[in-house]
Protein backbone atom coordinates (compact mmCIF):
# COMPACT_ATOMS: atom_id res chain seq x y z
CA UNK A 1 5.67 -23.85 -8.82
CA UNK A 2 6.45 -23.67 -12.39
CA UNK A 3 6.86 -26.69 -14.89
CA UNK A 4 9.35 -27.33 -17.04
CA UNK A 5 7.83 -27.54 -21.04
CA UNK A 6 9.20 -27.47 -24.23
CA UNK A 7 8.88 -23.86 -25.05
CA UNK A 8 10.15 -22.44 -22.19
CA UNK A 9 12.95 -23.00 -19.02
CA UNK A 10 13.95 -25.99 -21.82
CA UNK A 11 17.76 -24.94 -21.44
CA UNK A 12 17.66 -23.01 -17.76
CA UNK A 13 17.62 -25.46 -15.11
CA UNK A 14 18.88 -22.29 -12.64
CA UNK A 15 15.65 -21.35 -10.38
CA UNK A 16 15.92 -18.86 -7.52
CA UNK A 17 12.85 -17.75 -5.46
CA UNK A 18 12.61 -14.46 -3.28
CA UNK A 19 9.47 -15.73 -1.40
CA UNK A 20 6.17 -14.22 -0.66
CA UNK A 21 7.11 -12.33 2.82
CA UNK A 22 10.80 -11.52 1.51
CA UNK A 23 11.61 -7.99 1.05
CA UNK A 24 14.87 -6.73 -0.86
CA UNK A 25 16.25 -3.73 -1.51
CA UNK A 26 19.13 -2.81 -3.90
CA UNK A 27 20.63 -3.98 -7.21
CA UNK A 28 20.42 -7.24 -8.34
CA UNK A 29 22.06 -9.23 -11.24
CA UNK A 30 21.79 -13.06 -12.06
CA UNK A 31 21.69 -16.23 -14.24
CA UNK A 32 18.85 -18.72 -14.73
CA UNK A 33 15.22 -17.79 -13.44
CA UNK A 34 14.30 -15.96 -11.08
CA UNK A 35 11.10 -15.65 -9.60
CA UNK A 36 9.83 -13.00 -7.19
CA UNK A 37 6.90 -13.32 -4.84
CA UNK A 38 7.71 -10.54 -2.56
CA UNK A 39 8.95 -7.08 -2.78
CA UNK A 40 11.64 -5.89 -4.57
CA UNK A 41 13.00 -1.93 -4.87
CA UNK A 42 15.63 -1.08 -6.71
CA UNK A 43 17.11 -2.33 -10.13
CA UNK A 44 17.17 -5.24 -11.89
CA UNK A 45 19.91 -6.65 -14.73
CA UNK A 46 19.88 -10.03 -16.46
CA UNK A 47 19.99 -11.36 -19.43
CA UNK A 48 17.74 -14.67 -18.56
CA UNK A 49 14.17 -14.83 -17.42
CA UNK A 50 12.66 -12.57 -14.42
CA UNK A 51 8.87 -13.54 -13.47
CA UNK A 52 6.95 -11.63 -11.22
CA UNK A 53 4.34 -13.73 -9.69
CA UNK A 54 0.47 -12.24 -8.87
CA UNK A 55 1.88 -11.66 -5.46
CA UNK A 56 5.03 -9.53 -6.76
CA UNK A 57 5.69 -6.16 -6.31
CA UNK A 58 8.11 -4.41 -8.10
CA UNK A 59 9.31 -0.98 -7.96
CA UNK A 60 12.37 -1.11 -10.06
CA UNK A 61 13.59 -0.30 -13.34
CA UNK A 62 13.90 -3.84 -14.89
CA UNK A 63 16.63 -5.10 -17.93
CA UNK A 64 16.17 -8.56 -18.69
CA UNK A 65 15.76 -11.61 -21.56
CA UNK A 66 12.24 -12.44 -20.73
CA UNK A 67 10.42 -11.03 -18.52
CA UNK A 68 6.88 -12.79 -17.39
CA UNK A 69 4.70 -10.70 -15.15
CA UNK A 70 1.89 -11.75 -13.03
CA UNK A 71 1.59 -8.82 -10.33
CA UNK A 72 2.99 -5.27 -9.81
CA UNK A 73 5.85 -3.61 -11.82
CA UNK A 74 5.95 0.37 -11.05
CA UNK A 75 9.51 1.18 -13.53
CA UNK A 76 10.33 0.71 -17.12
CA UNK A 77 10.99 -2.80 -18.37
CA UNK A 78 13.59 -3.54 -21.62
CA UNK A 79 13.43 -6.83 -22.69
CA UNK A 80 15.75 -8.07 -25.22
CA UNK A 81 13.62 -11.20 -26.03
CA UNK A 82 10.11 -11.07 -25.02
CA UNK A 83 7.52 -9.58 -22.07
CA UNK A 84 4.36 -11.17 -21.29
CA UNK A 85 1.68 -9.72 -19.01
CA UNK A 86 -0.54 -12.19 -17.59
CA UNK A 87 -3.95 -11.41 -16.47
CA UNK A 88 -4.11 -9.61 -13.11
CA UNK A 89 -0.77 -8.06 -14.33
CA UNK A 90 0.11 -4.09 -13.95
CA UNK A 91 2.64 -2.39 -15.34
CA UNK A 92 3.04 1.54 -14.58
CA UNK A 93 5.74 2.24 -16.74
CA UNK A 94 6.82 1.80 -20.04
CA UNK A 95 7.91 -1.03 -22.08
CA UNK A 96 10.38 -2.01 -24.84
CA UNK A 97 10.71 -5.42 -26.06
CA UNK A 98 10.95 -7.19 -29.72
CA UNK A 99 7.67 -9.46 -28.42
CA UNK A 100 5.34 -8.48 -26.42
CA UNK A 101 1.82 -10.24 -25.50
CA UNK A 102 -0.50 -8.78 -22.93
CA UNK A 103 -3.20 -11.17 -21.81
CA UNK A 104 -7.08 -10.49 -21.14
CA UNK A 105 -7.32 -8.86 -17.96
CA UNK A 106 -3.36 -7.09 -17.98
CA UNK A 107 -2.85 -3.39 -17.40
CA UNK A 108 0.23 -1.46 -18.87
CA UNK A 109 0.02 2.34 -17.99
CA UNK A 110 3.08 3.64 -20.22
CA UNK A 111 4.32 3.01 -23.33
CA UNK A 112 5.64 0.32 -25.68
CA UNK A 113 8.22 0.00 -28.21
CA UNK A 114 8.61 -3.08 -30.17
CA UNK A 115 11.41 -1.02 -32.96
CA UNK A 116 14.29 -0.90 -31.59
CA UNK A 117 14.29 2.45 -32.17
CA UNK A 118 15.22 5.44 -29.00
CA UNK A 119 12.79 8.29 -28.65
């Protein structure tokens, strides 16, 4: 479960959960935090914070605030805050973000862009 600190989830007090067994498929849009344990296919819009736990798996093209990965993204990621990959974290896709950290132990298979800019 995730704790509430200074730095982050200060102001969000919304928390969803798709659990561990949970399987969904489709497009999905919300407010608050959401944090996936299971599988999700298909896309992904928000403008608050989407974490993908070490059991996550995520085949989706992802648009989001933050975006906090701990498991499996296979789909391009656009952040208009931050991304962080956590160790044990892969991304096969590519990434574009102001902020990006990648931990010791993260994979990202793609590219990043931190301008702003379109190829």
């Amino acid at each position: 479960m995730l704790a509430k600190n200074k730095e982050s989830f200060e102001t969000n007090t919304d928390q969803t959960f798709l659990g561990k067994d949970a399987l969904f498929n489709g497009n999905l849009s919300f407010k608050g935090t959401l944090s996936i344990d299971g599988t999700f296919v298909g896309q992904i819009n928000t403008s608050d914070i989407l974490i993908i736990t070490e059991d996550g798996k995520i085949e989706a093209d992802i648009k989001a605030g933050t975006v906090i990965c701990e498991g499996l993204v296979k789909g391009n990621i656009i952040a208009s805050k931050k991304v962080e990959l956590r160790p044990k974290s892969k991304i096969i896709g590519n990434i574009e973000s102001p902020s990006l950290t990648i931990e010791v132990g993260a994979s990202l298979d793609g590219k990043c862009n931190m301008t702003g800019k379109k190829e």
